[in-house]
C-alpha atoms as a PDB file:
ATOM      1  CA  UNK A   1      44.641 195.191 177.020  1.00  0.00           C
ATOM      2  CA  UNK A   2      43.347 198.325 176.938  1.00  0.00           C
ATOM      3  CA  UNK A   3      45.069 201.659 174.897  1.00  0.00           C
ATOM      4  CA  UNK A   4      45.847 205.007 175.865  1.00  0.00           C
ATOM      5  CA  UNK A   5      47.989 207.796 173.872  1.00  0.00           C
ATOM      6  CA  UNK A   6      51.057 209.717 174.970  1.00  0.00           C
ATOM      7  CA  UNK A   7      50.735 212.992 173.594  1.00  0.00           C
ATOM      8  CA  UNK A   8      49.575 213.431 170.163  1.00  0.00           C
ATOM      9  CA  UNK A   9      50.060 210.476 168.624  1.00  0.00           C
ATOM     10  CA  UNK A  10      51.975 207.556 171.163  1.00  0.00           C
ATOM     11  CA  UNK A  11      49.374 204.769 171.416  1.00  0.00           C
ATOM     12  CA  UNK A  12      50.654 202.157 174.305  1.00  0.00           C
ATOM     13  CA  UNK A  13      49.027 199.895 176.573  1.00  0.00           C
ATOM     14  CA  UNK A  14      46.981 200.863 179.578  1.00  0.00           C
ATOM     15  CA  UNK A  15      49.616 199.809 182.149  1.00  0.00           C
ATOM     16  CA  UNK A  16      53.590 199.560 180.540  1.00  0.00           C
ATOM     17  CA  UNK A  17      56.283 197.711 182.195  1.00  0.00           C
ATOM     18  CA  UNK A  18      59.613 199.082 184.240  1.00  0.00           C
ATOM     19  CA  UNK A  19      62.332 197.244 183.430  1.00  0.00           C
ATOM     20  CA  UNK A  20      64.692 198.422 185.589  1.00  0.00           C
ATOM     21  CA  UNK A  21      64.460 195.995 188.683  1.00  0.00           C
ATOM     22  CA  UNK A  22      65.237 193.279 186.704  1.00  0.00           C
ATOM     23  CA  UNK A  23      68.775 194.323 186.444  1.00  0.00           C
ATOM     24  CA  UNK A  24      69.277 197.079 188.812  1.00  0.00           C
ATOM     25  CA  UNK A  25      68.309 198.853 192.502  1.00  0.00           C
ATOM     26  CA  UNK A  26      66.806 196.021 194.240  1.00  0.00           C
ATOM     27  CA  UNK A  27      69.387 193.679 194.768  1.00  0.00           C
ATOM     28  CA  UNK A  28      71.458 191.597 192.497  1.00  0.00           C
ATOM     29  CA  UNK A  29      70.508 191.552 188.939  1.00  0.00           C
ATOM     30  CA  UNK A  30      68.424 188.323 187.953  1.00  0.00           C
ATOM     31  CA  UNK A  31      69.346 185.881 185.626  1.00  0.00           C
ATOM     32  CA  UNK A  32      68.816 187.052 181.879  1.00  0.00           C
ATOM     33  CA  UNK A  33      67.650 183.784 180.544  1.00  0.00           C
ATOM     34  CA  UNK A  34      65.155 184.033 183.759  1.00  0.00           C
ATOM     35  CA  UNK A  35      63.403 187.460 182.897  1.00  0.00           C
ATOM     36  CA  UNK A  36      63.596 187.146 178.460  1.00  0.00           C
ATOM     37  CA  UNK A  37      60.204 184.657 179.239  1.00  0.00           C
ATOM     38  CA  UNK A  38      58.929 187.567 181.489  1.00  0.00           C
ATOM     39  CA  UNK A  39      59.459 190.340 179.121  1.00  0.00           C
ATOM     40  CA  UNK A  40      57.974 188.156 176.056  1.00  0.00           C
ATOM     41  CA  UNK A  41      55.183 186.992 178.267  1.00  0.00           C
ATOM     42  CA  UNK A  42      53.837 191.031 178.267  1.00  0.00           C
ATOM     43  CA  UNK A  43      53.858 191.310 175.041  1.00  0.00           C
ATOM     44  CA  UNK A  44      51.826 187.643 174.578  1.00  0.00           C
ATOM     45  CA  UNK A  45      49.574 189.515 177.074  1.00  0.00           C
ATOM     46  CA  UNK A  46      48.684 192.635 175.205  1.00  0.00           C
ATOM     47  CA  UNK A  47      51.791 195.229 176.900  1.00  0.00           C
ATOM     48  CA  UNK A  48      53.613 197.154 174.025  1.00  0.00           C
ATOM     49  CA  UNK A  49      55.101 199.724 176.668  1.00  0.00           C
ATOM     50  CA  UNK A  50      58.441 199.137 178.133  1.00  0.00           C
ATOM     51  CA  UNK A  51      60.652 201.271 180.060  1.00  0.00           C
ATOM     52  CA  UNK A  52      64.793 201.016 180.800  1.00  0.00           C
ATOM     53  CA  UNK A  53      67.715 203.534 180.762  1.00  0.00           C
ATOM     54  CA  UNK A  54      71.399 202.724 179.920  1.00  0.00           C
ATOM     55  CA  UNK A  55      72.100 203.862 183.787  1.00  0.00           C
ATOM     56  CA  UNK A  56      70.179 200.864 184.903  1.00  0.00           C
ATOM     57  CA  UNK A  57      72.984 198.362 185.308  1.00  0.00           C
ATOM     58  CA  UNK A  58      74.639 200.530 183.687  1.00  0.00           C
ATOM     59  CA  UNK A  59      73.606 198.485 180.528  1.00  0.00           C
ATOM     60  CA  UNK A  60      72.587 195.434 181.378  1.00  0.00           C
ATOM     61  CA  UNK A  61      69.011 196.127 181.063  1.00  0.00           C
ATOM     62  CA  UNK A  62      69.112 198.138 177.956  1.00  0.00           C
ATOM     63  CA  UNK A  63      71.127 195.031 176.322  1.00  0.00           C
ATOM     64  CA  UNK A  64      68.067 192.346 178.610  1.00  0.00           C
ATOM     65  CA  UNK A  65      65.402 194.362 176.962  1.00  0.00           C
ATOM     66  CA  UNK A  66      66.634 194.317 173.800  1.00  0.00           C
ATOM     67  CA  UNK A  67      67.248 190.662 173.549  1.00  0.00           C
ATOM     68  CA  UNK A  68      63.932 189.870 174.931  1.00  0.00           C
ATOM     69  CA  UNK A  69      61.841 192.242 172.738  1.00  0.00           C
ATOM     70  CA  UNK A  70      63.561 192.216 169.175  1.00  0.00           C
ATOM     71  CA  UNK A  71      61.090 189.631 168.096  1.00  0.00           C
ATOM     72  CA  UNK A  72      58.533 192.070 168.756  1.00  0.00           C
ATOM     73  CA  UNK A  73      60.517 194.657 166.913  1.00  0.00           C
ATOM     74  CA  UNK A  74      57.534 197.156 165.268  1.00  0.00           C
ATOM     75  CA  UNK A  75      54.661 196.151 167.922  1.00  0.00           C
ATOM     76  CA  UNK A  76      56.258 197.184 171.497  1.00  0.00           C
ATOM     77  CA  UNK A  77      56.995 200.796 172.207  1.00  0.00           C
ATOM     78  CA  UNK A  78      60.804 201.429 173.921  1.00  0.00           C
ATOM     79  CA  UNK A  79      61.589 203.872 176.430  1.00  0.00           C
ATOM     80  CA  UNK A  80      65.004 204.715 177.070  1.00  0.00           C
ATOM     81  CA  UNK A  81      66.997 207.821 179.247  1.00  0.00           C
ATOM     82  CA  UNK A  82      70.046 210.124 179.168  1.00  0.00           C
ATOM     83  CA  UNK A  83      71.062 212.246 181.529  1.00  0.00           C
ATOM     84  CA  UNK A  84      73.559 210.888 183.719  1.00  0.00           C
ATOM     85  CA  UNK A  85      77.791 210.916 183.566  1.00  0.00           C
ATOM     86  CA  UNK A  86      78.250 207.273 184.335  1.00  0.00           C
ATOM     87  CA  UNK A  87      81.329 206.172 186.345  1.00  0.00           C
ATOM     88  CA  UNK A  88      84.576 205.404 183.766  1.00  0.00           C
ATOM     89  CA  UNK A  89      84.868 201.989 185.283  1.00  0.00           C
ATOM     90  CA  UNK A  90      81.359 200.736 184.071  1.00  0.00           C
ATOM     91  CA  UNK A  91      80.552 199.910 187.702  1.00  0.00           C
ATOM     92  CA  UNK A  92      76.785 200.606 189.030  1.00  0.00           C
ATOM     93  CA  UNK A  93      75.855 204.140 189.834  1.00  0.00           C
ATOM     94  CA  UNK A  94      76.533 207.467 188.508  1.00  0.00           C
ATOM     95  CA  UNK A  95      79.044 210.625 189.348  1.00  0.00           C
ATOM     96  CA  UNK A  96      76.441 212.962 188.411  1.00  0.00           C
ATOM     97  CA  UNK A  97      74.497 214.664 185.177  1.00  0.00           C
ATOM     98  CA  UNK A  98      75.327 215.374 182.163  1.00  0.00           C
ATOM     99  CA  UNK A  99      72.972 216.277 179.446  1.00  0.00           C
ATOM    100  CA  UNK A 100      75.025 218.150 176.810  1.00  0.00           C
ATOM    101  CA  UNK A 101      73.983 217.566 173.595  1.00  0.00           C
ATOM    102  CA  UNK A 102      77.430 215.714 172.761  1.00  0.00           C
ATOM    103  CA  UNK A 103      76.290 213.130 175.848  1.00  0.00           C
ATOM    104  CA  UNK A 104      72.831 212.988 174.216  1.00  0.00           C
ATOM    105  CA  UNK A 105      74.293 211.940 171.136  1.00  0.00           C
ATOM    106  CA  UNK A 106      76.691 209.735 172.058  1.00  0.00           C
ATOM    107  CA  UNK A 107      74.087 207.556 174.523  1.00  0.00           C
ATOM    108  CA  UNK A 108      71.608 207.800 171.429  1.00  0.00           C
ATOM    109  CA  UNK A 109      73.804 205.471 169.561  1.00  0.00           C
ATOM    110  CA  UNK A 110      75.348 203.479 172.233  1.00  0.00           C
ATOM    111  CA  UNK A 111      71.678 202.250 173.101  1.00  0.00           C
ATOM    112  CA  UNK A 112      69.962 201.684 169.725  1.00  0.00           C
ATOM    113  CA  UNK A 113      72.718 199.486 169.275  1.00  0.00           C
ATOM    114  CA  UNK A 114      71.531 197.358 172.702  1.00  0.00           C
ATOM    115  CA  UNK A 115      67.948 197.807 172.024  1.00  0.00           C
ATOM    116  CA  UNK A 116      68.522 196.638 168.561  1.00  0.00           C
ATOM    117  CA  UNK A 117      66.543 199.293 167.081  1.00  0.00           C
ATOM    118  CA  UNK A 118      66.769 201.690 164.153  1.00  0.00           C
ATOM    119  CA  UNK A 119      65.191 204.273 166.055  1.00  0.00           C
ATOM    120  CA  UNK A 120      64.471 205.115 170.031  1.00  0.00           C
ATOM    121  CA  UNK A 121      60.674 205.110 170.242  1.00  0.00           C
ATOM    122  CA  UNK A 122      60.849 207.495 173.443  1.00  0.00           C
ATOM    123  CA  UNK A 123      63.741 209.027 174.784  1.00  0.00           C
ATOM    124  CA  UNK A 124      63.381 210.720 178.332  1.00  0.00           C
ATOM    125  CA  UNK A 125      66.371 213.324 179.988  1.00  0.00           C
ATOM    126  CA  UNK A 126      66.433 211.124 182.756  1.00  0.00           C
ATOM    127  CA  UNK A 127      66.620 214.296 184.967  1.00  0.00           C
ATOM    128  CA  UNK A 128      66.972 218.000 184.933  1.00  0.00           C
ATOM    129  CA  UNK A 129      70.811 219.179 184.524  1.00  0.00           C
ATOM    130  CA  UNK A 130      71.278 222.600 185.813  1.00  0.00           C
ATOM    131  CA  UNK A 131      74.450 223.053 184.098  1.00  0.00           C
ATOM    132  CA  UNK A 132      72.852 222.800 180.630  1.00  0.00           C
ATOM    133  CA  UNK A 133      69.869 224.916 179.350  1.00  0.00           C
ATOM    134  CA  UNK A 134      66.858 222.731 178.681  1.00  0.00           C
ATOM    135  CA  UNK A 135      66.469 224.365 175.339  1.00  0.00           C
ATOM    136  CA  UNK A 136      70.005 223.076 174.247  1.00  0.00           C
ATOM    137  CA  UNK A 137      68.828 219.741 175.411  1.00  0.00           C
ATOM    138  CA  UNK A 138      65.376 219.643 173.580  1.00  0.00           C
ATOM    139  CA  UNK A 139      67.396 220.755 170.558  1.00  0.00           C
ATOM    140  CA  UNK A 140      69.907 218.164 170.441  1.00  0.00           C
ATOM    141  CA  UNK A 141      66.986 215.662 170.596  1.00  0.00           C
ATOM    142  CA  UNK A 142      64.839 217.562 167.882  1.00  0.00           C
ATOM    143  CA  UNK A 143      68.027 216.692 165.842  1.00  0.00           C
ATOM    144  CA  UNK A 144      67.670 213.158 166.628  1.00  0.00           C
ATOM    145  CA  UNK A 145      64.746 212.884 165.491  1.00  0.00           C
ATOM    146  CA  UNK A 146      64.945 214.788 162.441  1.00  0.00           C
ATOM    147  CA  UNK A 147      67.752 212.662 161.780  1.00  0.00           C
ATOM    148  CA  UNK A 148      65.281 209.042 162.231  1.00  0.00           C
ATOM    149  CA  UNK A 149      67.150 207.789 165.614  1.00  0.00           C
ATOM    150  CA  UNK A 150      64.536 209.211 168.048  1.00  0.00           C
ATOM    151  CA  UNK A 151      60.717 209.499 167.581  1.00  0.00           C
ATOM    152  CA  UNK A 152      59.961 211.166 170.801  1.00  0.00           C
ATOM    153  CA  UNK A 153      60.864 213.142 173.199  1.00  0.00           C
ATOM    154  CA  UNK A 154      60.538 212.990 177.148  1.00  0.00           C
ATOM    155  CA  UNK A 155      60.800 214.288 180.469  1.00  0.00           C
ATOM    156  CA  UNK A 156      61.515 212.707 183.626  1.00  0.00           C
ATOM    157  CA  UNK A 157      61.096 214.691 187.036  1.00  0.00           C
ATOM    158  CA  UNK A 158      60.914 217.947 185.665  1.00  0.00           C
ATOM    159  CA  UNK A 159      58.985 221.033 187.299  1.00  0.00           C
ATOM    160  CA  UNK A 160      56.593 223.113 185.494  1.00  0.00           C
ATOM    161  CA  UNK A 161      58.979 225.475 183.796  1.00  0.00           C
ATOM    162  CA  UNK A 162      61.346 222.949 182.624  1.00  0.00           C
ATOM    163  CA  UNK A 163      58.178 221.258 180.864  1.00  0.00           C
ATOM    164  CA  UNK A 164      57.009 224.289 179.453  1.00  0.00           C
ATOM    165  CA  UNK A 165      60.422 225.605 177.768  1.00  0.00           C
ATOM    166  CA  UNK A 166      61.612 222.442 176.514  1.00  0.00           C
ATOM    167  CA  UNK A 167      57.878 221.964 174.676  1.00  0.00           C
ATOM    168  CA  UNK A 168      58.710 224.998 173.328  1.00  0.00           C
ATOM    169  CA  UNK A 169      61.794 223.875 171.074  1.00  0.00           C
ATOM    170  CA  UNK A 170      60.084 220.398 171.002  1.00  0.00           C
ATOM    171  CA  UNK A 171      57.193 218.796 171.994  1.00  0.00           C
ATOM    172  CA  UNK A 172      57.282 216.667 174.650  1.00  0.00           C
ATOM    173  CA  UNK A 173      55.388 213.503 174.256  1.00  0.00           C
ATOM    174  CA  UNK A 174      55.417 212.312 177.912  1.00  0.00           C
ATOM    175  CA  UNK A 175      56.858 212.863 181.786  1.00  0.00           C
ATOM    176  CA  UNK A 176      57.916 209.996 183.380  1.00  0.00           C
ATOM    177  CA  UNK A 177      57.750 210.918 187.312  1.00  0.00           C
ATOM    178  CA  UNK A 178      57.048 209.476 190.470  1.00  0.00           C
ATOM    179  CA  UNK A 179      53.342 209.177 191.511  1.00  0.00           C
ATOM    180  CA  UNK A 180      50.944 206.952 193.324  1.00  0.00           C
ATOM    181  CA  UNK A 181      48.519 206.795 196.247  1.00  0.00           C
ATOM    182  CA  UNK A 182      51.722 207.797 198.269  1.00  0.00           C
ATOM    183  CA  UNK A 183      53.559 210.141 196.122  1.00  0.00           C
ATOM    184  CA  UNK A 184      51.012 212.975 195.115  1.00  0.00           C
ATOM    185  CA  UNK A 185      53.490 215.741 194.119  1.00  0.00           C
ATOM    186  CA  UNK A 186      52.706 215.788 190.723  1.00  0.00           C
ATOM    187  CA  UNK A 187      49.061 216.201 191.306  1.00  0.00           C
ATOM    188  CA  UNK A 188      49.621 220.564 192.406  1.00  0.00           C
ATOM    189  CA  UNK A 189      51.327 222.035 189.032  1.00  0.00           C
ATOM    190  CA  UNK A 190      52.556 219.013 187.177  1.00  0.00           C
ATOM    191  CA  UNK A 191      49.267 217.569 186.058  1.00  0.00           C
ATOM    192  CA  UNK A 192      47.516 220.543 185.306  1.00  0.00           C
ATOM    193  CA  UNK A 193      50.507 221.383 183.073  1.00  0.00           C
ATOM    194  CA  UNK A 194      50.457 217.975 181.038  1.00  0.00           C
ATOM    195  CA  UNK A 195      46.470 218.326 180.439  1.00  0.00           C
ATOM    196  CA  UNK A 196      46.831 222.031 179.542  1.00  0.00           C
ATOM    197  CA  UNK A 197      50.131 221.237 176.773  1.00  0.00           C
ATOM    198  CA  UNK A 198      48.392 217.547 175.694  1.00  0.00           C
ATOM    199  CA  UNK A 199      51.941 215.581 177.470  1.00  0.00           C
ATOM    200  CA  UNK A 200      51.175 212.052 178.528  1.00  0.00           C
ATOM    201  CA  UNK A 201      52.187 211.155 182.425  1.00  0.00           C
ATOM    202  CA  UNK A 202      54.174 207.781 182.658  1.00  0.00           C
ATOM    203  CA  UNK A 203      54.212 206.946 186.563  1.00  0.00           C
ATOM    204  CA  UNK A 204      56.776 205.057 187.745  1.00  0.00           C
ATOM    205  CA  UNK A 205      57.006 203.224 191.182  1.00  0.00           C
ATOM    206  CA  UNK A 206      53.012 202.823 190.759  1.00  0.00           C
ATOM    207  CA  UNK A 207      53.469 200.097 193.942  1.00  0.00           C
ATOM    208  CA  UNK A 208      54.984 202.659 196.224  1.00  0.00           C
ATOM    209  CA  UNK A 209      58.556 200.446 195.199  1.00  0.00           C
ATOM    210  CA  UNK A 210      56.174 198.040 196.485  1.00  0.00           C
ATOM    211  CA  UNK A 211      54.891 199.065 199.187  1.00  0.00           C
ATOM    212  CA  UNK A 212      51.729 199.271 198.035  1.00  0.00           C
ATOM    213  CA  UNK A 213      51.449 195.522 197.239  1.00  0.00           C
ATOM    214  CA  UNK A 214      50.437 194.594 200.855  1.00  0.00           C
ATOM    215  CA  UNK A 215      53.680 192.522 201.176  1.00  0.00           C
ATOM    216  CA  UNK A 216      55.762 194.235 203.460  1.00  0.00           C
ATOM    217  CA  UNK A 217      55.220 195.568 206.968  1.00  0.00           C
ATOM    218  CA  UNK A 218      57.707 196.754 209.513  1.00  0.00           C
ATOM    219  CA  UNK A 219      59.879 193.626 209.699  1.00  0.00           C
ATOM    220  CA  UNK A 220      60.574 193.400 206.394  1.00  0.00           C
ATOM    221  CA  UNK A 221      64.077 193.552 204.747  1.00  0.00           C
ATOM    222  CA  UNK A 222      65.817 194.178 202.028  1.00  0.00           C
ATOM    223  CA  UNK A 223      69.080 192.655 200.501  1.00  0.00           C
ATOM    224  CA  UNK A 224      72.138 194.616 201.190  1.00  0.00           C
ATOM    225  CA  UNK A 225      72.003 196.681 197.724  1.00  0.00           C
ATOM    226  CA  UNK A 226      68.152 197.350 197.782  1.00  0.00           C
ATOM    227  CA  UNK A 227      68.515 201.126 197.361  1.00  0.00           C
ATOM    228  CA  UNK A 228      64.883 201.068 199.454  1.00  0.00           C
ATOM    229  CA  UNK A 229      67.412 200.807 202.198  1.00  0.00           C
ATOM    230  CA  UNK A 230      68.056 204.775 202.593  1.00  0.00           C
ATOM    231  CA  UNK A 231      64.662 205.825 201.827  1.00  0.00           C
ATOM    232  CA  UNK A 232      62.908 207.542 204.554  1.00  0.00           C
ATOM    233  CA  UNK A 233      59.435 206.188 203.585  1.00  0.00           C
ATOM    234  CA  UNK A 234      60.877 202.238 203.759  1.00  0.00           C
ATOM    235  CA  UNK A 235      62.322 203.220 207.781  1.00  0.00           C
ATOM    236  CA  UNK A 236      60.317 200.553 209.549  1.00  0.00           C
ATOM    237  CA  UNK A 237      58.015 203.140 211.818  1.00  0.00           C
ATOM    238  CA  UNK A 238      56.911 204.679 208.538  1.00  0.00           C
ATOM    239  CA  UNK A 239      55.976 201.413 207.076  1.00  0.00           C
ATOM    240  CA  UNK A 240      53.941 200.942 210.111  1.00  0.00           C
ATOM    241  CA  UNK A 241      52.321 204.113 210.388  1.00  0.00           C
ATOM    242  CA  UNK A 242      51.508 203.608 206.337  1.00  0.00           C
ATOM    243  CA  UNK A 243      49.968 200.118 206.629  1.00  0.00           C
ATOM    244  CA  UNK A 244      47.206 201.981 206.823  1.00  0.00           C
ATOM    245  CA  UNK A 245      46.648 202.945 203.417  1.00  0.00           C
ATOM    246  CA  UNK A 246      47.586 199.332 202.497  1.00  0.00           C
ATOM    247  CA  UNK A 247      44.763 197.923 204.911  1.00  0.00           C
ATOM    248  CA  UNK A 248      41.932 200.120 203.064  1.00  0.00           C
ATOM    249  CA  UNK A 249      43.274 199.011 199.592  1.00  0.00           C
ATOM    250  CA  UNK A 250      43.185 195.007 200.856  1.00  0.00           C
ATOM    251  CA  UNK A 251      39.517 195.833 202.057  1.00  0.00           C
ATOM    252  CA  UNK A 252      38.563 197.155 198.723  1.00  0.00           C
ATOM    253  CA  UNK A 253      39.862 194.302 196.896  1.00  0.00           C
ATOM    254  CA  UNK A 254      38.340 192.346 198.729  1.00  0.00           C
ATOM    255  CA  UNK A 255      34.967 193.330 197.554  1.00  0.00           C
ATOM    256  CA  UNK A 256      36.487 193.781 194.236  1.00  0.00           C
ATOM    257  CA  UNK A 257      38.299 189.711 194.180  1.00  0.00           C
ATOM    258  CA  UNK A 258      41.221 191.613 193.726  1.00  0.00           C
ATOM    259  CA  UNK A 259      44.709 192.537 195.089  1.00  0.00           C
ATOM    260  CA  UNK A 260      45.758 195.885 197.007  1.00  0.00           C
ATOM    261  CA  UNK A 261      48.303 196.384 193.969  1.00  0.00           C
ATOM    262  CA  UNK A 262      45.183 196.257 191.416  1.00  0.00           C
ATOM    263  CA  UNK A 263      43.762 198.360 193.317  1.00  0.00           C
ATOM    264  CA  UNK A 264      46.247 201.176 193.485  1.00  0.00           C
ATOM    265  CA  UNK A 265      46.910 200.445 189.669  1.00  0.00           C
ATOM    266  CA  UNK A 266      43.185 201.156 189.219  1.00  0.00           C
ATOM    267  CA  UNK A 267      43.045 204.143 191.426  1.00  0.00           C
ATOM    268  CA  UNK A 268      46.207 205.818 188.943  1.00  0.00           C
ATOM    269  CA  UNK A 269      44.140 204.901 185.800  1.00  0.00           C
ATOM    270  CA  UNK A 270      41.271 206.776 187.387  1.00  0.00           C
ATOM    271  CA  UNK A 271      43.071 209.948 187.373  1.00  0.00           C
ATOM    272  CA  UNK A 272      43.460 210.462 183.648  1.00  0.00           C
ATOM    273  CA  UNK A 273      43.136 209.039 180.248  1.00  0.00           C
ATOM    274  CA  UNK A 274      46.446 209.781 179.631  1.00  0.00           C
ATOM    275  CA  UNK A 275      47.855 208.389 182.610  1.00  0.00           C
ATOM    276  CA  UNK A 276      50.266 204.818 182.169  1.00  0.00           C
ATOM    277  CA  UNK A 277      51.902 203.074 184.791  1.00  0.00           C
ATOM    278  CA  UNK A 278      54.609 201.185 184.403  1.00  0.00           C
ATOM    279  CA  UNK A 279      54.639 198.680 187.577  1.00  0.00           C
ATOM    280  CA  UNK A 280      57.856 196.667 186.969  1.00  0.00           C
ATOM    281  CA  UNK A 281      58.334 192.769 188.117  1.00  0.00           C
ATOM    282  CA  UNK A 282      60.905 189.620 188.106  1.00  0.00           C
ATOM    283  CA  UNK A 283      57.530 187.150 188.492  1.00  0.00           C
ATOM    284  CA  UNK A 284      55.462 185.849 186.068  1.00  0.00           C
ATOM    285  CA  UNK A 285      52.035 186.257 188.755  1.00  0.00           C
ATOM    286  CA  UNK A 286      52.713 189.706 189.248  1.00  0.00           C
ATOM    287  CA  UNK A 287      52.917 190.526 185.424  1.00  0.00           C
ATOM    288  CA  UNK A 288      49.170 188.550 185.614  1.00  0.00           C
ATOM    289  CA  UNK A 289      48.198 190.969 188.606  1.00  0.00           C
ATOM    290  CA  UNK A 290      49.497 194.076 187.680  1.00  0.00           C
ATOM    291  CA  UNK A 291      47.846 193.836 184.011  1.00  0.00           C
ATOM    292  CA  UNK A 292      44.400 192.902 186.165  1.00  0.00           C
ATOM    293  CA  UNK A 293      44.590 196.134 187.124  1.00  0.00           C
ATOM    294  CA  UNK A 294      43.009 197.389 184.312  1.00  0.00           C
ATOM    295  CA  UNK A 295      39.923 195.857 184.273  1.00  0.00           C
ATOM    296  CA  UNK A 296      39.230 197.533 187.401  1.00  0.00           C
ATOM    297  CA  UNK A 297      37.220 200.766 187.871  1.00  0.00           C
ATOM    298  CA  UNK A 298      36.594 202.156 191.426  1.00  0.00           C
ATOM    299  CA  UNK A 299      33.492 203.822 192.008  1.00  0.00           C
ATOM    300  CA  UNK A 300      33.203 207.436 193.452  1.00  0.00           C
ATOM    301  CA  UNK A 301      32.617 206.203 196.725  1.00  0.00           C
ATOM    302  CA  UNK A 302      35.788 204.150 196.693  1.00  0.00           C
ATOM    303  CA  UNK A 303      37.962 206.971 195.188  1.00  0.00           C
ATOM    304  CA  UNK A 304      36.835 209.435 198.003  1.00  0.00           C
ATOM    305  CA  UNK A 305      37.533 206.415 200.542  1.00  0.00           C
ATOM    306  CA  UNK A 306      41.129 205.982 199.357  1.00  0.00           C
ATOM    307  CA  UNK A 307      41.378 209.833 198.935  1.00  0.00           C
ATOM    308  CA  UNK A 308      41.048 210.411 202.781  1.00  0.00           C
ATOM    309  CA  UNK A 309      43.712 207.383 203.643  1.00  0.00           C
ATOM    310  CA  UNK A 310      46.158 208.427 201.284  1.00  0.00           C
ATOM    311  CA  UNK A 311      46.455 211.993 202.978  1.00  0.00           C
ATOM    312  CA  UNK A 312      47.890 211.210 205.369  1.00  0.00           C
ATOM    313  CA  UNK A 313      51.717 209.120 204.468  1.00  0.00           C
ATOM    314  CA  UNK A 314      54.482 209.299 206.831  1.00  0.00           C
ATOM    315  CA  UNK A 315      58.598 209.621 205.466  1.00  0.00           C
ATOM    316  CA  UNK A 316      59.669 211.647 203.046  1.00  0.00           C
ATOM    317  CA  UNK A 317      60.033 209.370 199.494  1.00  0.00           C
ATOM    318  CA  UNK A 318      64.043 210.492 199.468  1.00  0.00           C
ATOM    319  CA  UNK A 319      66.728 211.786 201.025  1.00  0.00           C
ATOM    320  CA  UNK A 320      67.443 215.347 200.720  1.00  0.00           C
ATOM    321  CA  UNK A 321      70.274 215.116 198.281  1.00  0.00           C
ATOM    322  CA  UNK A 322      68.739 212.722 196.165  1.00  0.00           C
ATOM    323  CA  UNK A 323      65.734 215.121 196.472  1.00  0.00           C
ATOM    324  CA  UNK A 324      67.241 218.102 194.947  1.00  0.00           C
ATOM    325  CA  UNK A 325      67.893 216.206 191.828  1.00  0.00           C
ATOM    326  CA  UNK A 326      64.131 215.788 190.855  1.00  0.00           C
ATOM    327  CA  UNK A 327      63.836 219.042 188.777  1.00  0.00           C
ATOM    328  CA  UNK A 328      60.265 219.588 190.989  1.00  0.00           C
END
């Protein structure tokens, strides 16, 4: 497996892995003992990036992750989040964000204790609080990692000027936002901003939630608490009206022996060096076919091909008050 660096000096593997379906968001949480072979099978293959958040669950994945990796403890890279006020009764979901520097704190210890870690290798606001300035929040972390329980800091789904003040108290290693061949948002400020400050981008939903796998049309459903269930972009007209993008990615990997989701893994790569995916899975062939992705590299002529598709998406990739919580 290939390397790329986050920031200055965050060496991970080409593509990373989300954790956070295996325990959370689309449908019911799989069996532990089921996805610790999974985890430890990425690492056997050469990942050393891997991505959860205490929200997802809440807990449960923080605690799967760190059971499944703390053989590997030293070789794989950790991501973790704060941000969010959880509910008091533990149960899924959130009541909305909190990122005081007490909260910061007190989820800083809570999950090195489920990773089983000494120290949080990355440690992302989860998103943008408007009740607490983002200088108070990239201080309290600076003080976490002065301290040895946090080695860096990042960013998830913030806009421009969030980026650029919070670098300013301390750097900012990596943004963890959405962005694929049918989320391009980032691609207007975002990017620019990350190449011009040297901050690593860490897509997540690569797959379009999988979309972009070639698996689902306008028929498909979803469990009951699949949160792709309110999204505009998963209403079946827009999946029809998409499957166009999907059909031009099957064509190309057809020529390529590969799979639409290699394909759009490859196309992300593309972008920039410092550019790592984190395609999450509960199978053991999709870990094998996302990682193929990065053996892949499109031509020009493919890259302009796939440009002119992915134009033109139908559905907006939220609703509106879910929306006004990126930060963007």
């Amino acid at each position: 497996m290939q390397k790329r660096k986050l920031g200055n000096d965050l060496e991970v593997s080409a593509i990373g892995f989300g954790c956070m379906g295996m325990s959370f968001g689309y449908g019911p949480a799989k069996d532990k003992q089921e996805m610790i072979p999974i985890l430890r099978a990425a690492v056997e293959q050469g990942v050393t990036f891997f991505d959860t958040a205490e929200v997802y669950g809440p807990f449960t994945n923080e605690e799967l992750v760190g059971e499944a990796l703390e053989p590997f403890r030293g070789q794989v890279v950790i991501a973790t989040k704060f941000g969010f006020q959880l509910k008091p009764d533990g149960s899924a979901g959130f009541i909305g964000l909190n990122s005081r520097p007490e909260r910061i704190r007190a989820v800083a210890e809570a999950s090195l204790k489920r990773l089983r870690v000494d120290a949080i290798d990355l440690f992302y606001q989860h998103r943008v609080d408007p009740n607490v300035p983002i200088e108070d929040v990239a201080g309290a972390v600076q003080e976490l990692i002065q301290q040895g329980k946090v080695k860096h800091f990042g960013l998830s789904e913030a806009g421009v000027g969030t980026i650029r003040r919070a670098h300013a108290v301390q750097p900012v290693t990596a943004l963890q936002s959405e962005y694929s061949l049918w989320t391009r948002g980032p691609e207007a400020e975002v990017i620019p901003t990350l190449e011009e400050l040297g901050i690593g981008l860490v897509p997540y939903s690569p797959l379009g939630k999988g979309f972009l796998t070639g698996k689902m049309d306008e028929s498909t459903s979803f469990e009951a608490t699949d949160f792709r269930n309110i999204l505009p972009r998963f209403t079946p007209e827009a999946r029809k009206a998409n499957q166009t993008l999907v059909a031009l990615l099957g064509s190309i990997a057809a020529t390529r022996r590969g799979t639409p989701a290699q394909i759009a893994l490859a196309w992300l790569l593309a972008q920039k060096p410092w550019i790592v995916p984190i395609p999450g899975t509960t199978k053991l062939h999709r870990l094998e076919e996302n990682l193929g992705g990065a053996s892949i590299e499109l031509s020009a002529a493919e890259l302009s091909q796939i440009e002119i598709v992915a134009s033109q998406v139908m559905g907006a990739r939220y609703p509106e008050h879910i929306e006004k919580m990126t930060g963007l």
